[in-house]
Protein backbone atom coordinates (compact mmCIF):
# COMPACT_ATOMS: atom_id res chain seq x y z
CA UNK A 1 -15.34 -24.84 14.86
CA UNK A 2 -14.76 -28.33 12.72
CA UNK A 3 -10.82 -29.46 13.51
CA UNK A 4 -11.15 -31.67 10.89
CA UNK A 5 -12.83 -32.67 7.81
CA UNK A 6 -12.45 -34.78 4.84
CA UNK A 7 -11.86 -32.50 2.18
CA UNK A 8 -8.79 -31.23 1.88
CA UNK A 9 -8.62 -27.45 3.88
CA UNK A 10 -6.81 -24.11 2.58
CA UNK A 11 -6.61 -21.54 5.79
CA UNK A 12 -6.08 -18.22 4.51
CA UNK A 13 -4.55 -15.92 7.23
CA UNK A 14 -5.94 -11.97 6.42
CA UNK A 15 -8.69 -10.18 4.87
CA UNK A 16 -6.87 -8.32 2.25
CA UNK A 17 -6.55 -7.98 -1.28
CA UNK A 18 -4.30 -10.65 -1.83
CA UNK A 19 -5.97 -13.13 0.50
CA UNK A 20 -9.20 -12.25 -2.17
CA UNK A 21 -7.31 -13.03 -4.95
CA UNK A 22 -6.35 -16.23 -3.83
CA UNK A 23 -10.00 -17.42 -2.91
CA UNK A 24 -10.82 -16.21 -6.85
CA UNK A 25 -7.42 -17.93 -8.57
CA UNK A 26 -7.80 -21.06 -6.05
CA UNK A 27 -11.93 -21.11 -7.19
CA UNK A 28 -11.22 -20.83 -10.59
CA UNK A 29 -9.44 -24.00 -10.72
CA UNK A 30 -11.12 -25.45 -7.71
CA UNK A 31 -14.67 -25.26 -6.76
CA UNK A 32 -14.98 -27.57 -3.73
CA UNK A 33 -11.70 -27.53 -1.35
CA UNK A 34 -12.41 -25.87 1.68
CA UNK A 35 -11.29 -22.44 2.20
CA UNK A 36 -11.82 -21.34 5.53
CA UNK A 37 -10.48 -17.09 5.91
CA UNK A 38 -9.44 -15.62 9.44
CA UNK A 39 -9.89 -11.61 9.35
CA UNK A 40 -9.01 -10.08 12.40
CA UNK A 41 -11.29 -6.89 12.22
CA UNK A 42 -15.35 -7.32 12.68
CA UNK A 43 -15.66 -6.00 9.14
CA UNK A 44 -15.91 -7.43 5.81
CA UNK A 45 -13.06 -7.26 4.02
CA UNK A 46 -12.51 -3.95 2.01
CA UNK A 47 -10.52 -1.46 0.56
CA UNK A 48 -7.77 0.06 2.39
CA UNK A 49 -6.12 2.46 -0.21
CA UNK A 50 -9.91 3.94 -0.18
CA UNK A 51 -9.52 5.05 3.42
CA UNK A 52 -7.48 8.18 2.95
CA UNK A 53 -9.42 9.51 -0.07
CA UNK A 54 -12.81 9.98 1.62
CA UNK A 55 -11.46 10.06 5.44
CA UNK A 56 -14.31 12.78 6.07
CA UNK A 57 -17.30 11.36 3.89
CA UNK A 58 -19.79 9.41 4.97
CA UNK A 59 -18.60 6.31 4.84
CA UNK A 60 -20.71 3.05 4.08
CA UNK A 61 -18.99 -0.06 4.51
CA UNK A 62 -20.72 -1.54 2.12
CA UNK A 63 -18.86 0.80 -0.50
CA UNK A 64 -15.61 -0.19 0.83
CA UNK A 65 -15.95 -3.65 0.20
CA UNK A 66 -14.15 -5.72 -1.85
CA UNK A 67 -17.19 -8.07 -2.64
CA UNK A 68 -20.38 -7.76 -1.62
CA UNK A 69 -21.11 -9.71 1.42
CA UNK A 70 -23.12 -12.87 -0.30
CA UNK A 71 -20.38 -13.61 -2.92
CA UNK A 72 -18.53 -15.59 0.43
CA UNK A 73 -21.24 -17.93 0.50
CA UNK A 74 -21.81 -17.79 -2.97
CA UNK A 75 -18.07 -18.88 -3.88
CA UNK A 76 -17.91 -21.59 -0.53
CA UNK A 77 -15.65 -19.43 1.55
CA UNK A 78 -15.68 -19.91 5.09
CA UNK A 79 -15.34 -16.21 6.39
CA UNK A 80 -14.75 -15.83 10.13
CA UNK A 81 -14.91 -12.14 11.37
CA UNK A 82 -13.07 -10.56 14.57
CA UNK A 83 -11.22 -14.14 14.72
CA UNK A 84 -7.54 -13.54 15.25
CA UNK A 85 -4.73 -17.13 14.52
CA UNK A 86 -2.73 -16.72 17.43
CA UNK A 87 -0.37 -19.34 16.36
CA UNK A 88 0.44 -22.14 13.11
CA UNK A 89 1.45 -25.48 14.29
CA UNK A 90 3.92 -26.50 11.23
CA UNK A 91 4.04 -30.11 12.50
CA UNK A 92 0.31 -30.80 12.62
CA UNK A 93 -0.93 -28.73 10.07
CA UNK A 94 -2.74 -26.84 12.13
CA UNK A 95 -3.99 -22.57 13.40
CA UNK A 96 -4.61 -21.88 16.98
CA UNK A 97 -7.80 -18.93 17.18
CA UNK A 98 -7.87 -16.68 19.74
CA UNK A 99 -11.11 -18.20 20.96
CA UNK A 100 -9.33 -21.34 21.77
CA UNK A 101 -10.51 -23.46 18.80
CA UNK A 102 -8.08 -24.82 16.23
CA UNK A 103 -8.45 -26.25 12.79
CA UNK A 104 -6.38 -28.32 10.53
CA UNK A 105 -5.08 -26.90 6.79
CA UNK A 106 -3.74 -29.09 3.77
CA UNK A 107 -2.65 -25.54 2.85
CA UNK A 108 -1.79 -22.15 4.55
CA UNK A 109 -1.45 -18.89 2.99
CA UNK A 110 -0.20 -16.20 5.21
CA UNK A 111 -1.76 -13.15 4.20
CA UNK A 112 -1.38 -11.00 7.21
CA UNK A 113 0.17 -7.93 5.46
CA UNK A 114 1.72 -4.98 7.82
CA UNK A 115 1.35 -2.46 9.86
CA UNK A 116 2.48 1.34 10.02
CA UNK A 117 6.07 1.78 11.24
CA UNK A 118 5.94 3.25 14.53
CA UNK A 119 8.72 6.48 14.83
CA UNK A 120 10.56 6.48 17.53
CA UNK A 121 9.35 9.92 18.78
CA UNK A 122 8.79 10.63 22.42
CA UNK A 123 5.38 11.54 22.86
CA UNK A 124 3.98 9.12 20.23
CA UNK A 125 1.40 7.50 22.48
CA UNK A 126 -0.12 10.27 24.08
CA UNK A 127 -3.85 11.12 23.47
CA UNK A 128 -4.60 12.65 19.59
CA UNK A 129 -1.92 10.92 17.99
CA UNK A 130 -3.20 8.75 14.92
CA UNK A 131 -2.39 6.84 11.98
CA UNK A 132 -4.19 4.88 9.82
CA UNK A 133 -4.44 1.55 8.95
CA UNK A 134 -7.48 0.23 9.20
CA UNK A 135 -11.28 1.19 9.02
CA UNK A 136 -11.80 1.43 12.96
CA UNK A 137 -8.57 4.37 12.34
CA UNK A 138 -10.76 6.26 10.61
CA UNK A 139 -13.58 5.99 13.01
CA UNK A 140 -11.43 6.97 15.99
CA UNK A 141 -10.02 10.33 13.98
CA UNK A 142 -13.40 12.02 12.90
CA UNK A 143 -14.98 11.13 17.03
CA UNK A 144 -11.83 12.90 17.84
CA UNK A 145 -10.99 15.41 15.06
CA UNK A 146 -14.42 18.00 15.33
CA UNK A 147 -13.12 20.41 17.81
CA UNK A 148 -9.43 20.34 16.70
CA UNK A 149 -8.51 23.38 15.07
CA UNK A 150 -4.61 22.18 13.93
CA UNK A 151 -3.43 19.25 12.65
CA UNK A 152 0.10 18.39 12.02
CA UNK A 153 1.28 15.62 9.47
CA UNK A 154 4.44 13.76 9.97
CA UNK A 155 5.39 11.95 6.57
CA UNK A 156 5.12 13.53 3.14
CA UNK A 157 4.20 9.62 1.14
CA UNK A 158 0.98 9.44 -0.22
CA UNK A 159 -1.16 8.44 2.57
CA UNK A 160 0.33 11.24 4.26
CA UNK A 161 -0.73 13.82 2.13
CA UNK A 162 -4.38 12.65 1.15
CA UNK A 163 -4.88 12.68 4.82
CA UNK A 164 -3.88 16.14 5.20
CA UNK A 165 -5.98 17.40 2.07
CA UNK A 166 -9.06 16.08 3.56
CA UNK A 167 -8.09 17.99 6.81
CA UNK A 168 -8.03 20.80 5.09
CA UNK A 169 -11.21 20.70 2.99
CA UNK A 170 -12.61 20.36 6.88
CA UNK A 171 -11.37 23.48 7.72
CA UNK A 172 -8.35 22.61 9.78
CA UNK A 173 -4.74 24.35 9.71
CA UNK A 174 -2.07 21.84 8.52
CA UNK A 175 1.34 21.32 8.32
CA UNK A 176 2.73 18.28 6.78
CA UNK A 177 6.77 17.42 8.47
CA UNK A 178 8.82 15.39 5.89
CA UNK A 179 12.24 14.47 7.00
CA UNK A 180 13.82 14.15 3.07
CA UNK A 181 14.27 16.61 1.04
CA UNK A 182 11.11 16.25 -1.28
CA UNK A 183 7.72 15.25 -1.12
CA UNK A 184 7.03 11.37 -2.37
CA UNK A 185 10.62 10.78 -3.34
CA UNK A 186 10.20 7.41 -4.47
CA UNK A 187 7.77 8.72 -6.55
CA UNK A 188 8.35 11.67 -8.27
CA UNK A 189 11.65 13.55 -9.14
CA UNK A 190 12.97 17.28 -7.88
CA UNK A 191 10.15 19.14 -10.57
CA UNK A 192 7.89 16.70 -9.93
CA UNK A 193 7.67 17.37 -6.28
CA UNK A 194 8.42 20.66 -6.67
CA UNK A 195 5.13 20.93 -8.68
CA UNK A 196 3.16 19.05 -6.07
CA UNK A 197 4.97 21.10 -3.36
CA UNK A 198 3.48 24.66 -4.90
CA UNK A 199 0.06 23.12 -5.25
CA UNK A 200 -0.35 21.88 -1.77
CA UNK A 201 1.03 25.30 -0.59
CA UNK A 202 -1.49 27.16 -2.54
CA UNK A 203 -4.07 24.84 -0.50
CA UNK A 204 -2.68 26.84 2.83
CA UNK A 205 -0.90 23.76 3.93
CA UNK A 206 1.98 24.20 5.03
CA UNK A 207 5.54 22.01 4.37
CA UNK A 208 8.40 21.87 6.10
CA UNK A 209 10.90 19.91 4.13
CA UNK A 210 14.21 18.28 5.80
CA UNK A 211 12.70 18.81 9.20
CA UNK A 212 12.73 15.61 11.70
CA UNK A 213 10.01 15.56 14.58
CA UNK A 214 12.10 15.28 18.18
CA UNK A 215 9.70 14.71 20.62
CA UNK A 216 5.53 15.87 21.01
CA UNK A 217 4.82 18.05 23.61
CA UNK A 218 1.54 17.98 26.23
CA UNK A 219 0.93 16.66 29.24
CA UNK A 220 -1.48 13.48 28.53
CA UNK A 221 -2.87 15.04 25.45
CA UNK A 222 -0.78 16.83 22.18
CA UNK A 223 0.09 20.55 22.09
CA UNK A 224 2.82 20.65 19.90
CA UNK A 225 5.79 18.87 18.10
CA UNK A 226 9.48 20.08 18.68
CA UNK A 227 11.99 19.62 15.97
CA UNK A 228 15.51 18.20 15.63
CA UNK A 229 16.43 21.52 15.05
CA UNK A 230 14.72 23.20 18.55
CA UNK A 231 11.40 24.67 16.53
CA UNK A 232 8.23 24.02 18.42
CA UNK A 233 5.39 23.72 16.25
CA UNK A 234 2.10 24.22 18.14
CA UNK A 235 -1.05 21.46 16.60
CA UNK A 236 -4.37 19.54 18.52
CA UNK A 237 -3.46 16.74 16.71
CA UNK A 238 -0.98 14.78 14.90
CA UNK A 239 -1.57 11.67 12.16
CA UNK A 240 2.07 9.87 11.21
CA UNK A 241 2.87 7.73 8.22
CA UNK A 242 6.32 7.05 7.94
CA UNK A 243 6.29 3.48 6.13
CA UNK A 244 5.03 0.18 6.63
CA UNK A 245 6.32 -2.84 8.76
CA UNK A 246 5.11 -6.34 7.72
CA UNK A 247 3.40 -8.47 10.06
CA UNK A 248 5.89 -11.41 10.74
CA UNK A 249 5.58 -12.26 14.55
CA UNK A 250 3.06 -14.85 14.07
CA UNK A 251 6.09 -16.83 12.07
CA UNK A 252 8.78 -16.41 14.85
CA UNK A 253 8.80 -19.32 16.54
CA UNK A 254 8.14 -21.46 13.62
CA UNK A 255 10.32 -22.72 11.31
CA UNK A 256 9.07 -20.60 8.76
CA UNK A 257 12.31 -18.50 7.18
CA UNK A 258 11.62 -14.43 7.62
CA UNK A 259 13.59 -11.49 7.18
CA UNK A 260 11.78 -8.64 7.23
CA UNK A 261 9.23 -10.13 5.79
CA UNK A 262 7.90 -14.11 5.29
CA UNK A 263 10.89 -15.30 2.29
CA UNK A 264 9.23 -16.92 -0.52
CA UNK A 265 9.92 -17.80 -4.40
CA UNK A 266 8.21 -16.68 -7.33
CA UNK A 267 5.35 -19.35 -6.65
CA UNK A 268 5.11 -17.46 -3.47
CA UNK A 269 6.07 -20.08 -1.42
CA UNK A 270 7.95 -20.26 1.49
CA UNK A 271 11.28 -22.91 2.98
CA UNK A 272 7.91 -24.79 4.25
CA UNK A 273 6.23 -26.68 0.96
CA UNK A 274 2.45 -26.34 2.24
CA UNK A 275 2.47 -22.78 3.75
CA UNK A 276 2.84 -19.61 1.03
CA UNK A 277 2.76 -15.78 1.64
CA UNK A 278 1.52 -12.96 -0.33
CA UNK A 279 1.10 -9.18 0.12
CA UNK A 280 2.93 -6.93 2.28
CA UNK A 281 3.64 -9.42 4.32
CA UNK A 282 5.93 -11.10 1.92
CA UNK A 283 9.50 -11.23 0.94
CA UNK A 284 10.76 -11.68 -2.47
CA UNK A 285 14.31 -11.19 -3.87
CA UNK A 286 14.76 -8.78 -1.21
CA UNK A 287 11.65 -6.54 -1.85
CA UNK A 288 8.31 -6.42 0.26
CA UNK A 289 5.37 -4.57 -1.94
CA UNK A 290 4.18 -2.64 -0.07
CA UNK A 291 1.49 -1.68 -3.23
CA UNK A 292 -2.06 -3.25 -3.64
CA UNK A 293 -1.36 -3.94 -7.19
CA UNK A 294 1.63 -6.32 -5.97
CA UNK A 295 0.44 -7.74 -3.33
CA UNK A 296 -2.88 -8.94 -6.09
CA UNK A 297 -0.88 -10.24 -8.28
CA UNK A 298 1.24 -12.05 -5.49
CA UNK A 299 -2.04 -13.10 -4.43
CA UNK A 300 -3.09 -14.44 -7.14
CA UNK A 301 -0.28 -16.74 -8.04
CA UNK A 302 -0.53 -17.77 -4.61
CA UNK A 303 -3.56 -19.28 -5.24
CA UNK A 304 -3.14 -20.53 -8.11
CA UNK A 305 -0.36 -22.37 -6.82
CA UNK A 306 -1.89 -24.03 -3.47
CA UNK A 307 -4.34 -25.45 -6.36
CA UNK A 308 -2.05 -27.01 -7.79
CA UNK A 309 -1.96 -24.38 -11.36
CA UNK A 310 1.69 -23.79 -11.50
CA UNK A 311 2.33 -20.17 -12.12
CA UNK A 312 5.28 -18.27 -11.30
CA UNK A 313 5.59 -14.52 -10.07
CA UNK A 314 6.96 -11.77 -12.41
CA UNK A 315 8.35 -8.67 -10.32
CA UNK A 316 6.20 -5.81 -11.42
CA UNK A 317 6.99 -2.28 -11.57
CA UNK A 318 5.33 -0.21 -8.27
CA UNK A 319 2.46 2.14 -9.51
CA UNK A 320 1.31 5.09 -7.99
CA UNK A 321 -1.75 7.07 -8.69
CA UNK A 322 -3.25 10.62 -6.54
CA UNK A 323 -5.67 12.70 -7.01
CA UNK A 324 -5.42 15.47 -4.06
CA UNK A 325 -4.90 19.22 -4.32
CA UNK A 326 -6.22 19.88 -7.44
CA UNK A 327 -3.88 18.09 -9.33
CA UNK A 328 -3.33 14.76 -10.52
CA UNK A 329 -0.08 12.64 -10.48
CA UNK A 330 1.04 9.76 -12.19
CA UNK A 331 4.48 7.23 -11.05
CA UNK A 332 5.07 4.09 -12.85
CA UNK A 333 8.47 1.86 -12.52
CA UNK A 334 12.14 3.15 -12.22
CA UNK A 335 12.26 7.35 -11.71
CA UNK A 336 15.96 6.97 -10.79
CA UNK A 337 18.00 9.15 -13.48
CA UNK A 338 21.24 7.71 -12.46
CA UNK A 339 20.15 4.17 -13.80
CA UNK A 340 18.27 5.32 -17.21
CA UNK A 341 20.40 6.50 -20.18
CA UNK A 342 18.00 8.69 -21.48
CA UNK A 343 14.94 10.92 -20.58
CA UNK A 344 12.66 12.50 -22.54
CA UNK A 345 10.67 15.66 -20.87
CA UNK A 346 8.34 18.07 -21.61
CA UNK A 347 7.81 20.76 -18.78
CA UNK A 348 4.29 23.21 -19.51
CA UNK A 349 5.89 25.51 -16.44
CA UNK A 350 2.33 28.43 -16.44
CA UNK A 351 0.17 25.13 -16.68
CA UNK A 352 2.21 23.06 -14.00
CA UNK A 353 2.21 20.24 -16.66
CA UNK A 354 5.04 17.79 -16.24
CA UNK A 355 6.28 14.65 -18.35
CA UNK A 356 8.91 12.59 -18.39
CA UNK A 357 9.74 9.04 -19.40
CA UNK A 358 12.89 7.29 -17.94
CA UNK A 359 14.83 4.80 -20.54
CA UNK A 360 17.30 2.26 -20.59
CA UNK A 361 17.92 0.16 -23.57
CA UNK A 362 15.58 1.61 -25.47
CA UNK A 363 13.04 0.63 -23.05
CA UNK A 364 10.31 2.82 -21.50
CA UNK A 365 11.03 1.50 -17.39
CA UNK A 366 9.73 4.33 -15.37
CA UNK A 367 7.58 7.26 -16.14
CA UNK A 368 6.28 10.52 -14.32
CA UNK A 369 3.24 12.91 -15.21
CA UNK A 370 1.92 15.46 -13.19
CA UNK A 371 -1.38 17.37 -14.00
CA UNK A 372 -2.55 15.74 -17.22
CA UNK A 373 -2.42 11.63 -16.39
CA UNK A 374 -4.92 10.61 -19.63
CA UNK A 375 -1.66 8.24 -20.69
CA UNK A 376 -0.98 6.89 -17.48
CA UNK A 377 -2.41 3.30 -18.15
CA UNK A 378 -0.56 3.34 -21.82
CA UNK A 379 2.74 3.91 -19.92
CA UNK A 380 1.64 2.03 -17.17
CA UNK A 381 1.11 -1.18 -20.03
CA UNK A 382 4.23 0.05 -21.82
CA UNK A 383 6.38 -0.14 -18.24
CA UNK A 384 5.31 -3.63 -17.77
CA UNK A 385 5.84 -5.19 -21.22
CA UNK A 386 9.24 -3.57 -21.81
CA UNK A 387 8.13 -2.49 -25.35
CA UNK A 388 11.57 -1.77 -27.40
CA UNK A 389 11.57 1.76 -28.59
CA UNK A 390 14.45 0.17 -31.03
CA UNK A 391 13.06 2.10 -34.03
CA UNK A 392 13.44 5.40 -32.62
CA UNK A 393 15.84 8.32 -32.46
CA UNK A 394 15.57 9.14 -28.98
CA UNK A 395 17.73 12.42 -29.78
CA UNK A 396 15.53 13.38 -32.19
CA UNK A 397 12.26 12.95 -30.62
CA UNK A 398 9.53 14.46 -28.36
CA UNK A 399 7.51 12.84 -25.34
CA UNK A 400 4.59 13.29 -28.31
CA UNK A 401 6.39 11.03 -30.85
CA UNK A 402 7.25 8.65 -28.17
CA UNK A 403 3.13 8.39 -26.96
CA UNK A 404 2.09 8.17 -30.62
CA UNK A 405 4.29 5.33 -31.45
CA UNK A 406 3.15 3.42 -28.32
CA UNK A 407 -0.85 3.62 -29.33
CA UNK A 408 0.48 2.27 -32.94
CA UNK A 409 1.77 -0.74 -31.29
């Protein structure tokens, strides 16, 4: 590998969506500087979010992709695959590789995003435990998954619960273990989940709400889970997803400022003037992501940014789309009731159609729909511009009047 050359460099640490939407911000405002990308799997880099929604298809990795394999060398980007940076020398300027090269950067982005939270759950590492994070996750649970017979979820999120819908569809008794009270609760509110709740239970999944896994049971390989509250459930094999856990210990002996996550500003920079961070991996006013949505945007400005377009990061609200259990659901911005002053909801109860829009100000800043989502990008649009519903008599109007006033404006 070159340590130096006389172009300026930009070393992109990560494969993911935000690292690619760098390369495309930094090449539309620069179409020579070096970019040189360090992605520690051996496959091109592609679409996590897609890896729960068909975790029992056939799966082509070329349909997973998030660009096709020539657009690298078509846009100059130096792509190394299976290449881990084992360590950033602030001083010089410079990544360490696993393979014991090193190369110079003008410009770092850190782009590592996270990893799922290990529980603290005896038992964890024994045999036909999974979770899933990245392609080779998926590979390892359907080698592993055609003799099991049950399969016990622990985490009721979204990943969570795609995962166990596509155990089902294969045949396989599940029970999904949340430890709050609802399913999704950053998500949806008490109907909301309640809806989802009756519609995964008509799917002969089992939930167990409010219920905290103790300890898995087996010798070397799972036979069970027992619960805080002495319950032994009986599964084959058990997938987790209990929240995400940015990956920061490649910054720890640097002088690079992290918290739980790499701290940067709204240019998505860090304390250090050359080195930025974007995605899950980064920090902002308190906040990590943790969406694919943010971390593009974050991303994004990131590049723009290390090419020298100055462009500053607007919080935007977390959006959340699933299509699982024959039902489709719908979360955009703030669903806490306590910090709206009004919302408007209309509740089809024999349909299992739910709306409801959260306001404050007169502003539309979170919104929920469950079963019919056709309005889900006008909220989502109507969420992130803050339009002013100033005109309106929110006591005297419908979810209806509220939708036809938005596609007026």
């Amino acid at each position: 590998m070159v340590v130096s050359v006389l172009n300026k460099n930009i070393v992109i640490i990560g494969g993911g969506i935000a690292a690619l939407s760098a390369i495309k911000a930094i090449r539309e405002i620069d179409k020579e500087i070096n970019i040189y990308v360090f992605q520690d799997e051996k496959y091109y880099p592609y679409y996590r979010i897609k890896l729960t929604k068909g975790l029992f298809d056939n799966i082509e990795e070329s349909k997973f992709l998030l660009q096709k394999k020539e657009w690298y060398e078509l846009n100059k980007v130096n792509l190394y695959l299976d290449k881990e940076v084992i360590a950033i020398d602030i001083v010089n300027n410079e990544v360490k590789i696993n393979d014991g090269s090193s190369l110079k950067y003008d410009k770092l982005l850190i782009a590592t995003g996270a990893s799922n939270f290990i529980p603290p759950i005896k038992g964890i590492n024994k045999k036909n435990v999974f979770t899933i994070r990245k392609f080779e996750d998926i590979e390892d649970i359907k080698a592993n998954a055609k003799d099991k017979k049950t399969v016990l979820n622990i985490g009721g999120g979204v990943q969570g619960l795609e995962a166990a819908w596509a155990f089902s569809k294969e045949g396989k008794d599940v029970t999904v273990v949340e430890a709050l009270e609802r399913l999704m609760p950053r998500q949806l509110d008490k109907r909301a989940s309640d809806i989802l709740k009756n519609k995964i239970e008509k799917c002969n999944i089992r939930i167990l709400l409010n219920a905290q896994v103790e300890r898995i049971s087996g010798e070397s390989s799972v036979d069970g889970v027992i619960l805080k509250d002495g319950n032994k459930i009986n599964c084959d094999m058990i997938l987790y997803s209990v929240g995400i856990r940015s990956n920061i210990k490649l910054l720890e002996n640097t002088d690079v400022k992290i918290k739980r996550g790499v701290l940067v500003n709204n240019k998505m920079q860090t304390n250090i003037e050359n080195i930025y961070a974007a995605g899950d991996v980064a920090e902002l006013e308190g906040q990590i992501g943790g969406l694919w949505t943010v971390a593009s945007e974050e991303g994004k400005i990131a590049g723009y940014n290390m090419a020298e377009k100055d462009k500053e990061y607007c919080i935007i609200p977390p959006v959340t789309m699933m299509n699982a259990f024959n039902i489709s659901i719908f979360s955009v911005g703030n669903i806490d009731e306590e910090n709206c002053e009004e919302t408007i909801i209309e509740d089809n109860k024999e349909e299992e159609l739910y709306k409801r829009l959260f306001i404050k100000d007169k502003i539309i800043v979170g919104a929920i729909l469950v079963g019919d989502t056709k309005e889900a990008m006008l909220l989502k649009k109507a969420v992130e511009k803050k339009v002013l519903l100033s005109d309106l008599d929110l006591n005297k109007i419908n979810y209806e009047d509220i939708i036809l006033k938005l596609k007026s404006k």
